[in-house]
Protein backbone atom coordinates (compact mmCIF):
# COMPACT_ATOMS: atom_id res chain seq x y z
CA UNK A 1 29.50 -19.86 6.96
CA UNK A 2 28.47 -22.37 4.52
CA UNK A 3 24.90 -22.60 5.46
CA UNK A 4 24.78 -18.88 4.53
CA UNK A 5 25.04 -20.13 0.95
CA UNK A 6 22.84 -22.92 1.14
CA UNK A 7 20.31 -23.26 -2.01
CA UNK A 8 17.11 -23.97 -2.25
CA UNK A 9 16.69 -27.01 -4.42
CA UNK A 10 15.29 -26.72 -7.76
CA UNK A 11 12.76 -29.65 -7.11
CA UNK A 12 11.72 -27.99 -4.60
CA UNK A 13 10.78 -24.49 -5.96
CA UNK A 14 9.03 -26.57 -8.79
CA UNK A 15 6.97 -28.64 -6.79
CA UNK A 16 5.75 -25.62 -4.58
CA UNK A 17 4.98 -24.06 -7.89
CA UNK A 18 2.72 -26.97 -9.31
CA UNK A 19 1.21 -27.27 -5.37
CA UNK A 20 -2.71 -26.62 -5.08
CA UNK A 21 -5.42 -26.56 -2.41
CA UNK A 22 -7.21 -24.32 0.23
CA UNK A 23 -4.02 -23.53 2.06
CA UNK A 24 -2.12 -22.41 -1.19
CA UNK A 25 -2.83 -18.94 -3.40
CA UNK A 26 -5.71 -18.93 -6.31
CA UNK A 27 -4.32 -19.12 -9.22
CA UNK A 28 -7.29 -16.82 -10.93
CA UNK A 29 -4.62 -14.42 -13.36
CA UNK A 30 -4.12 -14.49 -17.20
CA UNK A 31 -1.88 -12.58 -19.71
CA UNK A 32 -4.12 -9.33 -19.55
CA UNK A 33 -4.68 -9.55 -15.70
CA UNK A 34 -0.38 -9.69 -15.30
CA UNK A 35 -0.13 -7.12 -18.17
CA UNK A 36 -2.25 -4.87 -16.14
CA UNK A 37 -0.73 -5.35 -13.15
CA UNK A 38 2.74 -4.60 -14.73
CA UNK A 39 1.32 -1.05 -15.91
CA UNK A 40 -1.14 -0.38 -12.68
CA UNK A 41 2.75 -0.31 -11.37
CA UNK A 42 4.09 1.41 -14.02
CA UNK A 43 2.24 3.86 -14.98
CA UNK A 44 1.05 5.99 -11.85
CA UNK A 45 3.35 8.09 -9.12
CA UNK A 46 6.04 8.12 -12.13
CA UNK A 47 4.14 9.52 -14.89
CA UNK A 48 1.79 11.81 -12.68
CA UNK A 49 4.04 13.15 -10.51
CA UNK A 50 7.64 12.03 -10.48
CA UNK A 51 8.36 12.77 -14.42
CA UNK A 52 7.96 16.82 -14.08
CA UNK A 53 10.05 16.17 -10.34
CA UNK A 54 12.79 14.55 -12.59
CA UNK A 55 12.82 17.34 -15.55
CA UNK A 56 13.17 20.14 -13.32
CA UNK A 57 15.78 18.86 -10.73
CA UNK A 58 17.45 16.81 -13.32
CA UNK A 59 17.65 16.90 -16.61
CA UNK A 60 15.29 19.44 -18.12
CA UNK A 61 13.70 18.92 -21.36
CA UNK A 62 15.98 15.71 -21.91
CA UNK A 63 14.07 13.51 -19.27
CA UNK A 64 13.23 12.04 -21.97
CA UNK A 65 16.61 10.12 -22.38
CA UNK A 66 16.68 9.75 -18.99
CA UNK A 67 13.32 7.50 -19.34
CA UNK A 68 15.34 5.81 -22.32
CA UNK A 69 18.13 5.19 -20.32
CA UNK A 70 16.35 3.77 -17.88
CA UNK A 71 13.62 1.51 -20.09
CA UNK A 72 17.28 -0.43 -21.35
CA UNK A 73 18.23 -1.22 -18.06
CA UNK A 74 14.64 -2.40 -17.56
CA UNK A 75 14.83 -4.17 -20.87
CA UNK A 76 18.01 -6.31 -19.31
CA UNK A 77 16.31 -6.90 -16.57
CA UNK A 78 12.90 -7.72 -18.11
CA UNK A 79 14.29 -10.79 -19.95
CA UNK A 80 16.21 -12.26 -17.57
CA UNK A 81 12.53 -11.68 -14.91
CA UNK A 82 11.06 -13.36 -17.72
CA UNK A 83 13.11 -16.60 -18.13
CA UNK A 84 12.85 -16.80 -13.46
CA UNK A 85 8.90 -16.29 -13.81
CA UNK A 86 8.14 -18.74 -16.68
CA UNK A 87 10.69 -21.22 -14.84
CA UNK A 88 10.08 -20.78 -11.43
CA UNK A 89 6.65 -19.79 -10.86
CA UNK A 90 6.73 -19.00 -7.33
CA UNK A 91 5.35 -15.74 -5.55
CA UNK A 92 8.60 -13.99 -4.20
CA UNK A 93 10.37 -12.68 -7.23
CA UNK A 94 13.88 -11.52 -6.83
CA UNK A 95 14.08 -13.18 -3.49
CA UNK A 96 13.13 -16.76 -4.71
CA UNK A 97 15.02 -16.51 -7.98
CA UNK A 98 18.36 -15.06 -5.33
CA UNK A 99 17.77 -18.45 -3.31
CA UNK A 100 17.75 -20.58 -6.40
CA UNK A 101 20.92 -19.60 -7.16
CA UNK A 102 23.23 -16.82 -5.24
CA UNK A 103 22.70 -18.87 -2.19
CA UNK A 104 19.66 -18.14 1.59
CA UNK A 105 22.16 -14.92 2.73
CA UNK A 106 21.56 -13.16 -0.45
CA UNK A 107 17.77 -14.66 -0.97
CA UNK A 108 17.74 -13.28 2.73
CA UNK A 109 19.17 -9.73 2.28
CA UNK A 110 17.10 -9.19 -0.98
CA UNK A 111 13.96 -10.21 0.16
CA UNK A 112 14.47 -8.00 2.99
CA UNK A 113 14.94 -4.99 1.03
CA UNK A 114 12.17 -5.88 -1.55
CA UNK A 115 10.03 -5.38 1.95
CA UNK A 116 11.30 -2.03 2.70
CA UNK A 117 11.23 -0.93 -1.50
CA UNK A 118 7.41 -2.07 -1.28
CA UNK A 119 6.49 -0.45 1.86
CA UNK A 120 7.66 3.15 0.65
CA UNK A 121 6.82 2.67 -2.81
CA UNK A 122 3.25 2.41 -1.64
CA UNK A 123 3.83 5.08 0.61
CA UNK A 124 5.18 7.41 -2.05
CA UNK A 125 1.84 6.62 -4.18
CA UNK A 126 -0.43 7.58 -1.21
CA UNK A 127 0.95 10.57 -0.87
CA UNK A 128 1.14 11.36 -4.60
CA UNK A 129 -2.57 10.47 -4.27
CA UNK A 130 -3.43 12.37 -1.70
CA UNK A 131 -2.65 15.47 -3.48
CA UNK A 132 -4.82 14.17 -6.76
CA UNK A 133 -7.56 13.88 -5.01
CA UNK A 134 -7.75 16.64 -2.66
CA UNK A 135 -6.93 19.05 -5.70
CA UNK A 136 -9.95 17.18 -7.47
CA UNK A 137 -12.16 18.19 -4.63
CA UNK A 138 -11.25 21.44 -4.09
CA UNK A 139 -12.35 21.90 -7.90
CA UNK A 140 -15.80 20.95 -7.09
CA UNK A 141 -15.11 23.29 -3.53
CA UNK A 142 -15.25 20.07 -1.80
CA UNK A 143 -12.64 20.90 1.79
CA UNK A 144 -11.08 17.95 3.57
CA UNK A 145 -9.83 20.22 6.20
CA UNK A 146 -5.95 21.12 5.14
CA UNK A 147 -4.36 19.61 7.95
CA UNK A 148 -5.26 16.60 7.37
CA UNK A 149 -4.01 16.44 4.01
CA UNK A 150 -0.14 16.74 4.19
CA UNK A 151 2.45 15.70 6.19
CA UNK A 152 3.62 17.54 9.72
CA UNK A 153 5.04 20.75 9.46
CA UNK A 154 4.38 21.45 5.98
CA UNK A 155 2.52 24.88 5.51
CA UNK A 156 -0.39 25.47 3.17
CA UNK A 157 -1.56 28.92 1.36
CA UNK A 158 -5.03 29.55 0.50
CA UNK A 159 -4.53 30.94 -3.26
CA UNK A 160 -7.56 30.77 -6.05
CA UNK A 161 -9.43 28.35 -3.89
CA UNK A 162 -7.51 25.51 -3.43
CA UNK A 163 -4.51 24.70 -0.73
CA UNK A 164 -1.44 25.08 -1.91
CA UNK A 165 2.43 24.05 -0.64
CA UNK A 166 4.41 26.98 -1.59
CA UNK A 167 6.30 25.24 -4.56
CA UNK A 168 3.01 25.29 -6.05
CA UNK A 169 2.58 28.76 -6.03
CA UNK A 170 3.58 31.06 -8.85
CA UNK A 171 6.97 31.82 -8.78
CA UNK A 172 7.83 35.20 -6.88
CA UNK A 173 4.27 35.62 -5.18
CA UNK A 174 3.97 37.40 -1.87
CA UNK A 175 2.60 35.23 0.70
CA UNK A 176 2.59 37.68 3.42
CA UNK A 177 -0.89 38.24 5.06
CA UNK A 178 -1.90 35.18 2.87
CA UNK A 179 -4.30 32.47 4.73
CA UNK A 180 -2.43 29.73 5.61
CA UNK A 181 -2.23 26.36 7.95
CA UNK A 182 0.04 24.13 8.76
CA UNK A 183 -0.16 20.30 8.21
CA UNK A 184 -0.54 17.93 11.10
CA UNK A 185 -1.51 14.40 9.63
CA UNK A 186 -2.19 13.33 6.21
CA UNK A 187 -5.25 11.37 7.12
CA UNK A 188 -6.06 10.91 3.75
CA UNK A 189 -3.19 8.80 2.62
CA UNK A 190 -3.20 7.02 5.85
CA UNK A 191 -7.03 5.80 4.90
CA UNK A 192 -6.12 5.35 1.15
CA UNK A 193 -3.88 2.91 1.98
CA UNK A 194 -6.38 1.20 4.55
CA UNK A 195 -9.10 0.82 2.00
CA UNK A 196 -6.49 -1.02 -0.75
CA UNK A 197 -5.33 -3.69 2.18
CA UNK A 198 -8.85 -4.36 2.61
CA UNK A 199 -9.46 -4.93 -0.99
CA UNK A 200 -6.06 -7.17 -0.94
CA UNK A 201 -7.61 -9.24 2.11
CA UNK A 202 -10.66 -9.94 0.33
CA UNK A 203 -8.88 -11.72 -2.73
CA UNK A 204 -6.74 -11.93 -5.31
CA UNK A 205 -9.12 -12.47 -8.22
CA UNK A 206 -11.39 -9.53 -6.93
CA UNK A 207 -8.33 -7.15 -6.56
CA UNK A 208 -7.14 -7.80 -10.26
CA UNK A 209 -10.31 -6.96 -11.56
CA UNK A 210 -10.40 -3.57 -9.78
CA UNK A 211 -7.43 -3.08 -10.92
CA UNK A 212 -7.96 -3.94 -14.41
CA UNK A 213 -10.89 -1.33 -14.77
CA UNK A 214 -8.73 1.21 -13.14
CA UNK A 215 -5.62 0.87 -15.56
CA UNK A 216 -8.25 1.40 -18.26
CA UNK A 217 -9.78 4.73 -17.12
CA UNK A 218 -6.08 6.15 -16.41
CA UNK A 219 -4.43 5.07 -20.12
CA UNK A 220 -7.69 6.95 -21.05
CA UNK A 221 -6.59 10.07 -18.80
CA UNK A 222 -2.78 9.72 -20.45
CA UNK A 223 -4.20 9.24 -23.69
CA UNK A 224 -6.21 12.27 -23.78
CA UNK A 225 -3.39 13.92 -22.84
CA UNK A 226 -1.38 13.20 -24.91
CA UNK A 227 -3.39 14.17 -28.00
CA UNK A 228 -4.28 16.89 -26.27
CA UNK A 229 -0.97 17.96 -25.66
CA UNK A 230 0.50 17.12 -29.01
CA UNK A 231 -2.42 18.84 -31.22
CA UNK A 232 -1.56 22.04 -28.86
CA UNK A 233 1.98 21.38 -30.02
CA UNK A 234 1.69 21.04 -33.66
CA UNK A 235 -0.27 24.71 -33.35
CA UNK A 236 2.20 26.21 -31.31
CA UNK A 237 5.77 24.88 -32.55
CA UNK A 238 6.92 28.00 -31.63
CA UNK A 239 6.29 27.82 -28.11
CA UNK A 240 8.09 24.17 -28.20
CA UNK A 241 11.01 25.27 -29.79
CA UNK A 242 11.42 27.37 -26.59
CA UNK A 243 10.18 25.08 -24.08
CA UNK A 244 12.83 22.27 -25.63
CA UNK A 245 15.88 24.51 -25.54
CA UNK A 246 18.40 23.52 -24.50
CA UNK A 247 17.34 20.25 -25.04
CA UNK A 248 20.37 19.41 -22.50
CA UNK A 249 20.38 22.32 -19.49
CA UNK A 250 24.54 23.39 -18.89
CA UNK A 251 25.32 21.29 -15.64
CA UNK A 252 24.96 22.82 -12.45
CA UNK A 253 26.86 19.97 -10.38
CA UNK A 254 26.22 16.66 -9.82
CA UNK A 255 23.30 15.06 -11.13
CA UNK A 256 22.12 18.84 -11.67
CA UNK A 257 21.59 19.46 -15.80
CA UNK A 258 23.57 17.84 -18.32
CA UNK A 259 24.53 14.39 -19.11
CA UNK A 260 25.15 13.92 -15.14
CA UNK A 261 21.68 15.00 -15.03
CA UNK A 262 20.37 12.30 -17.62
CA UNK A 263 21.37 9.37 -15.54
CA UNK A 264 20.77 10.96 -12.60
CA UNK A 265 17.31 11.57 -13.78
CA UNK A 266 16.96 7.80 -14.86
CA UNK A 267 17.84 6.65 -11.06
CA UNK A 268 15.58 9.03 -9.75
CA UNK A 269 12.28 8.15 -11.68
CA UNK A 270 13.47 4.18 -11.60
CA UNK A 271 11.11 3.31 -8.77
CA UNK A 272 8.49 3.85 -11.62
CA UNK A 273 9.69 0.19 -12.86
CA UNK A 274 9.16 -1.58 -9.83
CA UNK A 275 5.91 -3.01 -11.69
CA UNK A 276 8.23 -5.77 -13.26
CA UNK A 277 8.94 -7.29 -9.56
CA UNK A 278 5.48 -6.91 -8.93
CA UNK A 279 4.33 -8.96 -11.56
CA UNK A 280 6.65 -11.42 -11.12
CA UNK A 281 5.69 -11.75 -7.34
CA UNK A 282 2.12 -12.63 -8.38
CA UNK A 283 3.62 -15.71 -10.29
CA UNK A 284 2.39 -18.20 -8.50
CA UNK A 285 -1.08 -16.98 -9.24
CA UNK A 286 -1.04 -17.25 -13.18
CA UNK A 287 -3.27 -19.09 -14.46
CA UNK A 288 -0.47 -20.69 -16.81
CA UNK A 289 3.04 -18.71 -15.57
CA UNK A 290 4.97 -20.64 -18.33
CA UNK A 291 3.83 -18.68 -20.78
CA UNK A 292 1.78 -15.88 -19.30
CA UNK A 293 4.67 -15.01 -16.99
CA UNK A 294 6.99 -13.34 -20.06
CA UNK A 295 4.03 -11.71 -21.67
CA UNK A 296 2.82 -9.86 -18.67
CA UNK A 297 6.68 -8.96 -17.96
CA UNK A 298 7.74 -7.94 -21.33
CA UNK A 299 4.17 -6.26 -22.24
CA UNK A 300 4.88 -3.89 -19.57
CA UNK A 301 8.19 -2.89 -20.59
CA UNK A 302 7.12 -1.86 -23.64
CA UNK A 303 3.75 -0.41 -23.67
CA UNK A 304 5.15 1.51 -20.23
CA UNK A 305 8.61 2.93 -21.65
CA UNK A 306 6.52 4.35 -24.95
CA UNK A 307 4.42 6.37 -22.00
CA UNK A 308 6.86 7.57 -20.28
CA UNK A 309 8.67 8.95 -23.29
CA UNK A 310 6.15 10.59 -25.19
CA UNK A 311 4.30 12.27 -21.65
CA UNK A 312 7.48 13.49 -20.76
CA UNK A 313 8.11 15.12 -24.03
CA UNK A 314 4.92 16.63 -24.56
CA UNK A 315 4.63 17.92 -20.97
CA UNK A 316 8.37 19.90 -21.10
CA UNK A 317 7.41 20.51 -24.87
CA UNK A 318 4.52 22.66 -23.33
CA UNK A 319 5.94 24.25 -20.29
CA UNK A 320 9.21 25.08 -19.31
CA UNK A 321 11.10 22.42 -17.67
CA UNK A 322 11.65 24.49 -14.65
CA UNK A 323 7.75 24.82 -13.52
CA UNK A 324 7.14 21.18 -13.36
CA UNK A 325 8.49 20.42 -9.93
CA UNK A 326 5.25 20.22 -8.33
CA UNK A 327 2.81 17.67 -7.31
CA UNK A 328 0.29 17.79 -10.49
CA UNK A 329 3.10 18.61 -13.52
CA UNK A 330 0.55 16.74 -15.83
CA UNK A 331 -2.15 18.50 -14.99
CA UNK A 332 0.09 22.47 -15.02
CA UNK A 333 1.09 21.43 -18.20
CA UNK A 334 -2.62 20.86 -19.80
CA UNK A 335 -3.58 24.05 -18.25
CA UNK A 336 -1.48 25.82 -20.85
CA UNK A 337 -3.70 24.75 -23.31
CA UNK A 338 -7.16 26.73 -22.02
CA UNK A 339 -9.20 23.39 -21.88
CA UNK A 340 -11.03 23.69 -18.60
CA UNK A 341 -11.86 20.13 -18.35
CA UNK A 342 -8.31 19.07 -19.66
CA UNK A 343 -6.75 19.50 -16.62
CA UNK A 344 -10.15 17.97 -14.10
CA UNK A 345 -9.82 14.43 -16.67
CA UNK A 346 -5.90 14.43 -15.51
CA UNK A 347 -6.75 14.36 -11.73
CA UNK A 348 -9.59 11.82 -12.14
CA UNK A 349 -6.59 9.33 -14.00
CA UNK A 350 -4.20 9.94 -11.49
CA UNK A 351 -6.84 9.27 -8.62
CA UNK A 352 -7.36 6.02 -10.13
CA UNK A 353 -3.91 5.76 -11.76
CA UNK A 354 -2.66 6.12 -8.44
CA UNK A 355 -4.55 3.89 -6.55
CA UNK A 356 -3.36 0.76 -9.07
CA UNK A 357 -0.18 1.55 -7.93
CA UNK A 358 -1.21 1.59 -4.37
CA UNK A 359 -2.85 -1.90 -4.38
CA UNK A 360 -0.11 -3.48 -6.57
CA UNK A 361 3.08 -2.99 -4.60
CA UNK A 362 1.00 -3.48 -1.50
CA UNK A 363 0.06 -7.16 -3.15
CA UNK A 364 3.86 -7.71 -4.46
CA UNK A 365 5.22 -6.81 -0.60
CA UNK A 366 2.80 -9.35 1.50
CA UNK A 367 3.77 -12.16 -1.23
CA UNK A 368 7.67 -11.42 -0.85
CA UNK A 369 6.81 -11.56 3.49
CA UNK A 370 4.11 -14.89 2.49
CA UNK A 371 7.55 -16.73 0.45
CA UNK A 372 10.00 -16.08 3.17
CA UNK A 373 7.72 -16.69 5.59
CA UNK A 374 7.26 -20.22 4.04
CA UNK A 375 10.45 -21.18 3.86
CA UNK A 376 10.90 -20.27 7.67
CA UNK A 377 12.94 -17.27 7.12
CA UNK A 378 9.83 -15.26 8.71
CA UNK A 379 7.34 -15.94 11.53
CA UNK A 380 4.68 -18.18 10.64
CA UNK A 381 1.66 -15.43 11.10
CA UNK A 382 3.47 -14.23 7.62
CA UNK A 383 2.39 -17.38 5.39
CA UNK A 384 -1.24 -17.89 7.04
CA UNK A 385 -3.67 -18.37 4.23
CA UNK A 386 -7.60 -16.67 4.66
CA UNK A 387 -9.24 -20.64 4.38
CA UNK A 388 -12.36 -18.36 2.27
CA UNK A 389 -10.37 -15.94 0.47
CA UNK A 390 -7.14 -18.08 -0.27
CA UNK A 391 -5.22 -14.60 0.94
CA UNK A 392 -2.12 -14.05 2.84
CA UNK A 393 -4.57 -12.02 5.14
CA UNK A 394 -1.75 -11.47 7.73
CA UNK A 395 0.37 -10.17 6.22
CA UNK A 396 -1.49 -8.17 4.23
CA UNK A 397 -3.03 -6.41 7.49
CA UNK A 398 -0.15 -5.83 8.76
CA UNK A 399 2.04 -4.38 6.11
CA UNK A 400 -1.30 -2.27 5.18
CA UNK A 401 -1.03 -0.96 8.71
CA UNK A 402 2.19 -0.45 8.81
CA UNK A 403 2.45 1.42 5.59
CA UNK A 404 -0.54 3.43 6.13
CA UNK A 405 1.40 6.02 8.87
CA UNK A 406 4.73 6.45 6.68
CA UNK A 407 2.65 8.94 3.87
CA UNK A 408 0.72 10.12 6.42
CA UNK A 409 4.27 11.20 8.22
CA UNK A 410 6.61 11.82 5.40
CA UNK A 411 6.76 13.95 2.45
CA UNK A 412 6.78 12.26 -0.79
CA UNK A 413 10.23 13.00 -1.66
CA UNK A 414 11.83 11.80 1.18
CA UNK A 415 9.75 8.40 -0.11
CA UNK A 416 10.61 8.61 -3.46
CA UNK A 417 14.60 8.80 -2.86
CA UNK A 418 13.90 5.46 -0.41
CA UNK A 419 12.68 3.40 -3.24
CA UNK A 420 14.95 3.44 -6.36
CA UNK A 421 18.00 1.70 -4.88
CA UNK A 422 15.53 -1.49 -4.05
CA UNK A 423 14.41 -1.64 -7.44
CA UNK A 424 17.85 -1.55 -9.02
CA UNK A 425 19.10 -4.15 -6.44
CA UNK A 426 16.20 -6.64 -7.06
CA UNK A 427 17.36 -6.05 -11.05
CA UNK A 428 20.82 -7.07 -10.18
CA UNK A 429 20.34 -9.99 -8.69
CA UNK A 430 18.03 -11.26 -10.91
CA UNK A 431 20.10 -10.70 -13.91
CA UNK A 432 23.37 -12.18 -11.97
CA UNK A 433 21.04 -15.43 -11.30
CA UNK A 434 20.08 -15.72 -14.65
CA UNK A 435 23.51 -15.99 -15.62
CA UNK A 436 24.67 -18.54 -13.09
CA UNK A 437 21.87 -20.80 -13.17
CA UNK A 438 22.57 -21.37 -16.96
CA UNK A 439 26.26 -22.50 -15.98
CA UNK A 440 25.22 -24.86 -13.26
CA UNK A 441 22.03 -26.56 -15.11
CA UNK A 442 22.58 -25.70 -18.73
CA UNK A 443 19.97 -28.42 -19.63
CA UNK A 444 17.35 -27.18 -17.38
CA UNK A 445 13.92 -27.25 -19.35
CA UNK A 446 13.43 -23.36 -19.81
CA UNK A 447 9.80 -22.66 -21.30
CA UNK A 448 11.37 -18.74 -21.40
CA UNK A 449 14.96 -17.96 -22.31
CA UNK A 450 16.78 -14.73 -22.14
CA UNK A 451 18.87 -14.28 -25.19
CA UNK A 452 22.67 -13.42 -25.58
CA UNK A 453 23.23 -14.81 -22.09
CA UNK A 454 25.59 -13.60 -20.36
CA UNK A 455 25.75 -10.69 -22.28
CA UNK A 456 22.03 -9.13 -21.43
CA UNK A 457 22.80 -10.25 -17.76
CA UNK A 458 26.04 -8.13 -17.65
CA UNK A 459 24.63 -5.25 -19.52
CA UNK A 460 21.36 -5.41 -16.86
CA UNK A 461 24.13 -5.70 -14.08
CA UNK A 462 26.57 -3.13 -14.90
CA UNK A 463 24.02 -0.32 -15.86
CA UNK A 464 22.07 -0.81 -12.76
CA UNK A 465 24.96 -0.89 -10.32
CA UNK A 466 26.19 2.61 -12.20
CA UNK A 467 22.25 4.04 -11.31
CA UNK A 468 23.06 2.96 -7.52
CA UNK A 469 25.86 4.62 -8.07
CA UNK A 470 24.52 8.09 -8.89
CA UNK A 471 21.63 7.97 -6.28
CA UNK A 472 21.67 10.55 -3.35
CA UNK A 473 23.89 9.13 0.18
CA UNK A 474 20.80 9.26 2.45
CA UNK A 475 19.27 6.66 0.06
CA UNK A 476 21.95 4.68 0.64
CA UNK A 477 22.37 5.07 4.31
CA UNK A 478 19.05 4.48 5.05
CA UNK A 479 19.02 1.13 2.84
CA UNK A 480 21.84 0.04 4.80
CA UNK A 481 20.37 0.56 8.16
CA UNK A 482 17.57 -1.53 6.92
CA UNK A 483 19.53 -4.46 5.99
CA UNK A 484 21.26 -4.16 9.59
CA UNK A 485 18.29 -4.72 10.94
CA UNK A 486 17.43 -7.54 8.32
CA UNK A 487 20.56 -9.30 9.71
CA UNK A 488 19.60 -9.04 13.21
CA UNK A 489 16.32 -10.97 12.47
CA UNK A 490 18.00 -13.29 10.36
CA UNK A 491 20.66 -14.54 12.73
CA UNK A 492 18.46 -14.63 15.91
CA UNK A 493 15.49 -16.21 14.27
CA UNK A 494 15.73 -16.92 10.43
CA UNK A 495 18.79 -19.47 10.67
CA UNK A 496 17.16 -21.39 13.41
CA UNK A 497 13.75 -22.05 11.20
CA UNK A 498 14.87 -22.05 7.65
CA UNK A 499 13.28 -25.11 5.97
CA UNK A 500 16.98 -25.53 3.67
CA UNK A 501 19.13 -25.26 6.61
CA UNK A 502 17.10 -27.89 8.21
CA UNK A 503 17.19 -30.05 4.96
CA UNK A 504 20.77 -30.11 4.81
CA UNK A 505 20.85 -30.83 8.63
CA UNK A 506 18.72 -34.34 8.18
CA UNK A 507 21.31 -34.74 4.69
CA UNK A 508 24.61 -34.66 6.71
CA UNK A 509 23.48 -37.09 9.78
């Protein structure tokens, strides 16, 4: 049992960090490129779609405390990412930070479920996409044909020319005698998410520059909205007055309205932060991690969390709360105003909003399987490097693959619920490493340090294991069942070809 809590050596993680050459990743990213990156993650299936989810199911007008609630946590967790990233720049993230310093078992277990957070975070943003973009079509009466556009077994209505799932429709409409089909295959989330590991494959440098122009043109999208939306505002107080109260809906149960609702509402949109693991996982292709590594990190947080809050209050400040649990809120709430081409500029941000999102938790997930792989925790096809590209080509084929059939097969928020409890583990163990690693080398050279330690660790611990807490059971059952399966690998193969356990070995004779 002791080789479950075998470490990997500190000289080790820093000479793979300083390691260059043909068979190693390009280090091609600055401060902007990781600060991109960070909001490309950020800001897409969460803002678009997932914010009006989380006031209408949750906590009404007063998502936006949830978003507060959940941008401290973040904050917690942000600094103590930051102080791992500058120190250990190393793609991997939570995982190679957990085997610095909880021990391989827990490096193991988190990496794992960093894998299976990835895979339906992606999946969750295809889908979310999916419905951008076929709404953005049908405006120009462009038709994919509707079956291929949602998952099997959901049913479509024809209504004002555009396809429609019936929580779309307005409220109390007859849909008798109404045209309708019913989904077989969402084809074009399954191809979405084709095109971005092809993108991935070709490299690293290329892939952050796409991105980079895409983050632009959607904070132009939520921009516009938002002076859009708070110019409507300021001439129709009124209507916000009525729109904001309550400002806190009267419970209805658990995590239904009221201050249950708030933190419920936080755990339920927190999948929206995963962009701070994704940066971090691209560490080892900074250009200078030491001190590009915190920027990128920290930027995020903050230009993200000032998003979130002032979308979310504009969009229940000009629609009621209740209408927003649909898969365009952003773009029912700018209809309001009359401004024809309002709501078409939302749709063209979220198509490209949305596919940031897409290619950056795809990148984060084949870096977490290219580390483990490495340290022989995963097969070796896993940590094969493109000799032109300098790409984990691999493994980003096969995740892309992979992930390309779970939007095309589940609803998005079946996804969604799937992702949150990865996110708040990765944050967990990150802060809990933080503080452990400053007992056992106090002196370590730290070019980043988290302050108030161990207070900010504790603070990012406690709040995240009380968001686990409040998430719904099949989340949690279904993360569990993953992790079963994580231990199967890792007993029958992982033990036999880590590269620690091995070390140690050659130590003891």
């Amino acid at each position: 049992m002791a080789k479950l809590g075998a470490i990997k050596p500190m000289s080790a993680l820093l000479s793979e960090a300083h390691t260059e050459g043909q068979h190693e990743l390009k280090r091609a990213l600055g401060p902007v490129n990781l600060i991109t990156l960070g909001i490309g993650a950020v800001i897409g299936a969460g803002i678009f779609v997932l914010t009006g989810q989380a006031a209408a199911i949750h906590a009404g007008p007063a998502v936006t405390l949830s978003f507060i609630v959940a941008g401290i946590t973040c904050a917690f967790a942000g600094l103590c990412y930051a102080e791992f990233a500058a120190l250990i720049p190393i793609a991997g993230s939570a995982y190679t930070y957990g085997y610095a310093t909880l021990g391989e078992f827990v490096a193991w277990m988190i990496g794992w479920d960093l894998v299976l957070e990835y895979a339906f975070g992606a999946a969750t943003v295809a889908s979310g996409w999916s419905g951008y973009l076929v709404s953005l079509l049908q405006d120009f009466h462009i038709y994919v044909p509707p079956q291929l556009t949602t998952t099997r077994g959901d049913v479509l209505y024809f209504y004002q020319a555009h396809w429609l799932p019936l929580s779309s429709l307005p409220m109390g409409i007859n849909t008798a005698g109404m045209r309708h089909v019913t989904g077989v295959f969402n084809l074009v989330a399954f191809v979405a998410i084709l095109a971005v590991t092809f993108i991935l494959v070709v490299g690293i440098e290329e892939s952050a520059n796409l991105n980079t122009a895409m983050v632009l043109i959607k904070l132009s999208a939520v921009g516009v909205f938002l002076v859009i939306g708070i110019a409507f505002l300021v001439h129709h107080p009124a209507l916000a007055k009525i729109n904001w109260h309550p400002y806190i809906p009267p419970s209805e149960g658990p995590g239904r309205f009221g201050l249950g609702g708030i933190t419920a509402g936080a755990a339920s949109i927190f999948f929206a932060y995963i962009g701070f693991d994704a940066v971090s996982t691209a560490a080892q292709e900074a250009k200078n991690p030491q001190r590009d590594m915190p920027i990128g990190i920290l930027g995020t947080l903050v230009v993200c969390t000032i998003l979130y809050i002032l979308v979310s209050a504009v969009m229940t400040g000009m629609v009621s709360y209740k209408t927003l649990n649909v898969a365009d809120p952003m773009a029912v709430a700018i209809d309001v105003t009359g401004i024809a081409w309002g709501s078409l500029l939302v749709k063209v941000g979220a198509v490209f909003g949305l596919a940031t999102v897409m290619l950056v938790m795809l990148l984060a997930q084949s870096r977490i399987f290219f580390s483990m792989s490495r340290d022989g925790l995963l097969w070796k096809w896993a940590g094969k490097i493109h000799p032109r590209f300098r790409t984990p080509y691999l493994s980003n084929l096969v995740v892309g693959v992979i992930v390309a059939f779970l939007p095309a097969l589940l609803p998005i928020d079946r996804l969604a619920e799937l992702v949150n409890m990865g996110t708040l583990l990765a944050f967990t163990i990150v802060c809990a490493g933080v503080w452990i690693l400053r007992r056992r080398m106090p002196n370590l050279a730290r070019p980043f340090k988290t302050p108030w330690v161990p207070l900010v660790p504790i603070c990012g611990i406690v709040t995240a294991l009380y968001l686990i807490w409040t998430l719904p059971a099949l989340t949690k059952e279904v993360v569990i069942a993953w992790l079963v399966v994580g231990l199967l690998i890792y007993f029958t193969y992982s033990v036999k070809h880590s590269k620690v356990q091995k070390a140690l070995g050659t130590e003891r004779k």
